[in-house]
C-alpha atoms as a PDB file:
ATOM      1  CA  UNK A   1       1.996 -13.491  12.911  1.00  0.00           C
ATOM      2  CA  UNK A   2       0.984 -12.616  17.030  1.00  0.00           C
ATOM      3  CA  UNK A   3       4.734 -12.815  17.802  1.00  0.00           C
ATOM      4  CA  UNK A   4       6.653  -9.496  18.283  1.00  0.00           C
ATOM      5  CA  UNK A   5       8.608  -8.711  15.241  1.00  0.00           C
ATOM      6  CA  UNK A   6      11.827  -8.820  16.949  1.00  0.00           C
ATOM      7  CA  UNK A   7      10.625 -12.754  17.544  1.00  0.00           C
ATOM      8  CA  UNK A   8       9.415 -13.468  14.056  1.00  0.00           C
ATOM      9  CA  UNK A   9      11.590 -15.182  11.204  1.00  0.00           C
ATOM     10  CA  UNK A  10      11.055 -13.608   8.610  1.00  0.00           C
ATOM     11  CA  UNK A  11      11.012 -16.478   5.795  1.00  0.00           C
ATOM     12  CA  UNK A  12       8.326 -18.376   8.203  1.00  0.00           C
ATOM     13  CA  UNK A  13       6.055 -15.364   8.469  1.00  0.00           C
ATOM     14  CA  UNK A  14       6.772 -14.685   4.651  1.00  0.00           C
ATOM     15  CA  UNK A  15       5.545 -18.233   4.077  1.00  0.00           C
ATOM     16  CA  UNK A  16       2.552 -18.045   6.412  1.00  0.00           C
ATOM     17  CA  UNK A  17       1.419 -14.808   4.782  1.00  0.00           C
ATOM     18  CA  UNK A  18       1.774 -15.997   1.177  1.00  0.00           C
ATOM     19  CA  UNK A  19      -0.489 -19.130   2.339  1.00  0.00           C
ATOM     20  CA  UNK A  20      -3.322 -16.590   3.747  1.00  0.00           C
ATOM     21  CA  UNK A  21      -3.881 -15.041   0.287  1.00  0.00           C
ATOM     22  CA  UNK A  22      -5.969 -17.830  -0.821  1.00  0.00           C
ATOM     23  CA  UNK A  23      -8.103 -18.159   2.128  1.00  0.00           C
ATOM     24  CA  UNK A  24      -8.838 -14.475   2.244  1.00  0.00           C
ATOM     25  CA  UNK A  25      -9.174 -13.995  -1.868  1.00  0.00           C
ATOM     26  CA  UNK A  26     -12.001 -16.803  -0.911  1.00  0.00           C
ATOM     27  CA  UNK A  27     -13.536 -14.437   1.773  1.00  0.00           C
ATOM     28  CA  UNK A  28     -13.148 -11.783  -0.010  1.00  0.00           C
ATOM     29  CA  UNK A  29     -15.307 -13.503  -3.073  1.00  0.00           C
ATOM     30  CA  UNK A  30     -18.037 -14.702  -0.588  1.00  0.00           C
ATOM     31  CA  UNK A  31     -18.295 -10.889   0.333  1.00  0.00           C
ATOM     32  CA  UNK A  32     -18.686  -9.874  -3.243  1.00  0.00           C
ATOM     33  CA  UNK A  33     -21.997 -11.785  -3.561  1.00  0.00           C
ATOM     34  CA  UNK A  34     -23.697  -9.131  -2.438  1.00  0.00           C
ATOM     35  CA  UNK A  35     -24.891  -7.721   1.459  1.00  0.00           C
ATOM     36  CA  UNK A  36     -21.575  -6.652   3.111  1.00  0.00           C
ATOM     37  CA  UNK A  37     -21.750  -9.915   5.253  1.00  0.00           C
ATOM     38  CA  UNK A  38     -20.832 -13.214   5.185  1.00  0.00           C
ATOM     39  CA  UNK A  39     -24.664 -14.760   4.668  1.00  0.00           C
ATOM     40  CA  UNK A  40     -25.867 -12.052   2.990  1.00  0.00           C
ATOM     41  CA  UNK A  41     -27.840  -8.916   4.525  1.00  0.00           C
ATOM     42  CA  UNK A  42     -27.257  -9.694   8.065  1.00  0.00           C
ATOM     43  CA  UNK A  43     -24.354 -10.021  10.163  1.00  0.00           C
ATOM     44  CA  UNK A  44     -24.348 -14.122  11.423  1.00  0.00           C
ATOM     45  CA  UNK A  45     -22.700 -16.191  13.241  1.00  0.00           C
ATOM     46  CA  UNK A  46     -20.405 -17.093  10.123  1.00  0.00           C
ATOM     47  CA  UNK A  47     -19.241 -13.295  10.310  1.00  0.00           C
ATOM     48  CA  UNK A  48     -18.378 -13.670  13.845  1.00  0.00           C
ATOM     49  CA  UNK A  49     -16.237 -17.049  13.449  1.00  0.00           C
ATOM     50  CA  UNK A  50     -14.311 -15.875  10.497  1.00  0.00           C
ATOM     51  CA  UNK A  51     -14.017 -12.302  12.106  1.00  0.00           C
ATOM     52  CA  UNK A  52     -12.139 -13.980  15.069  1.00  0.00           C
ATOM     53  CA  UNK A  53      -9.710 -15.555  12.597  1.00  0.00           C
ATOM     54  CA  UNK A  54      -9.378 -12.884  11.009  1.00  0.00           C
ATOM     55  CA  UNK A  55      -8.198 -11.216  14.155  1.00  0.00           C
ATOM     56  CA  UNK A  56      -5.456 -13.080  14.458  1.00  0.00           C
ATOM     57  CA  UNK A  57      -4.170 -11.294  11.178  1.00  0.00           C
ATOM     58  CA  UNK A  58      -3.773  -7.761  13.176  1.00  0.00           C
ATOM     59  CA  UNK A  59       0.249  -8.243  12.687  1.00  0.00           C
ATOM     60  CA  UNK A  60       0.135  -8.456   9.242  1.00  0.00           C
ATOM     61  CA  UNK A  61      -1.566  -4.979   7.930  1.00  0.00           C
ATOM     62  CA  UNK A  62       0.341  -5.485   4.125  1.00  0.00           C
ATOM     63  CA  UNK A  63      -1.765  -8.549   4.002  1.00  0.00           C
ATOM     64  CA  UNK A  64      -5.348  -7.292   4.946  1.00  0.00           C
ATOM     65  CA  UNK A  65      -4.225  -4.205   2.560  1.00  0.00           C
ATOM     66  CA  UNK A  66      -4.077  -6.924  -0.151  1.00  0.00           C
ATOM     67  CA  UNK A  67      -7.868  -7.526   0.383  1.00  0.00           C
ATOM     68  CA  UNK A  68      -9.820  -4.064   0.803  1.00  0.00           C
ATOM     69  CA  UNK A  69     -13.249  -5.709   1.076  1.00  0.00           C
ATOM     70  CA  UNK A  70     -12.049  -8.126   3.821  1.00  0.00           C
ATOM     71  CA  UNK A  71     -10.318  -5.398   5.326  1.00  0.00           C
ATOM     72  CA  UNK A  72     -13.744  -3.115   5.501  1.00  0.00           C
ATOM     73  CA  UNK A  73     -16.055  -6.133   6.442  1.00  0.00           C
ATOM     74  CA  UNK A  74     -13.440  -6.713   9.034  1.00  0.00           C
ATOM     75  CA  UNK A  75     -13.985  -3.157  10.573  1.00  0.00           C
ATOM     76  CA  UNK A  76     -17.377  -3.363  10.449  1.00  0.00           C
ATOM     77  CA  UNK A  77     -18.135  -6.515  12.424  1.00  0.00           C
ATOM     78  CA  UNK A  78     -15.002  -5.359  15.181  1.00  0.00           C
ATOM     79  CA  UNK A  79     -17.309  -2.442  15.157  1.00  0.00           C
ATOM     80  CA  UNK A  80     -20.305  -3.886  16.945  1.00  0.00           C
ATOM     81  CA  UNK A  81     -20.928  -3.788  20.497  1.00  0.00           C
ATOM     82  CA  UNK A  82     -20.542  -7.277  21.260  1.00  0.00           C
ATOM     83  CA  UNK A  83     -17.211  -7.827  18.967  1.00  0.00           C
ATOM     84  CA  UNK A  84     -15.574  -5.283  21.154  1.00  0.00           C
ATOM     85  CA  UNK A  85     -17.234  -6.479  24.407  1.00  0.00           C
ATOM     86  CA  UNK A  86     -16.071 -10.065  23.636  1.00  0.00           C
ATOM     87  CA  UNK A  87     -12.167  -8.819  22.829  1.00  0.00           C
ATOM     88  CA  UNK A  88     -12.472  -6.707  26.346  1.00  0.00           C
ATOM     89  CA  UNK A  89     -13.329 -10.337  28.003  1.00  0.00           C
ATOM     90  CA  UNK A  90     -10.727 -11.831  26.161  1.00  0.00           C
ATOM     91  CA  UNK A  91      -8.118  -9.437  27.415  1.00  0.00           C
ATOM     92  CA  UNK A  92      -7.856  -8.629  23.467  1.00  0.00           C
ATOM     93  CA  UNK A  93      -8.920  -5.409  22.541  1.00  0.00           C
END
């Protein structure tokens, strides 16, 4: 999904997104429970790991559509301060 479009074949990115709804309906539940973050009240590490896989999704906007509540927790934790200071250092923003 990081590959330019022009690079991507279609029925391999087609694939990879269908495979990524499970993983993300699964987020999605764990953000349900309750506290906007992974663990709860309080952003964690756990919100920071999965935030930088989630990252990697940035080509594929139909799919985070498919998941509003990912797709808001996602915003908030690229929000903070150090999210964005870490992509900066990473050349990723």
């Amino acid at each position: 999904l990081t590959l330019p479009p022009e690079e991507q074949d279609a029925a391999i990115r087609d694939g990879a997104i269908k495979r990524l709804h499970r993983p993300l309906g699964a987020l999605s539940a764990a953000l349900a429970k309750g506290g906007g973050w992974l663990m709860g009240g309080r952003f964690t590490v756990a919100d920071l790991n999965a935030a930088c896989a989630v990252f990697y999704l940035r080509g594929a906007p139909e799919l985070m559509a498919a998941f509003p509540a990912v797709q808001e927790w996602y915003a908030r934790c690229t929000a903070r301060q150090g999210f964005r200071e870490m992509l900066r250092l990473r050349g990723e923003s």
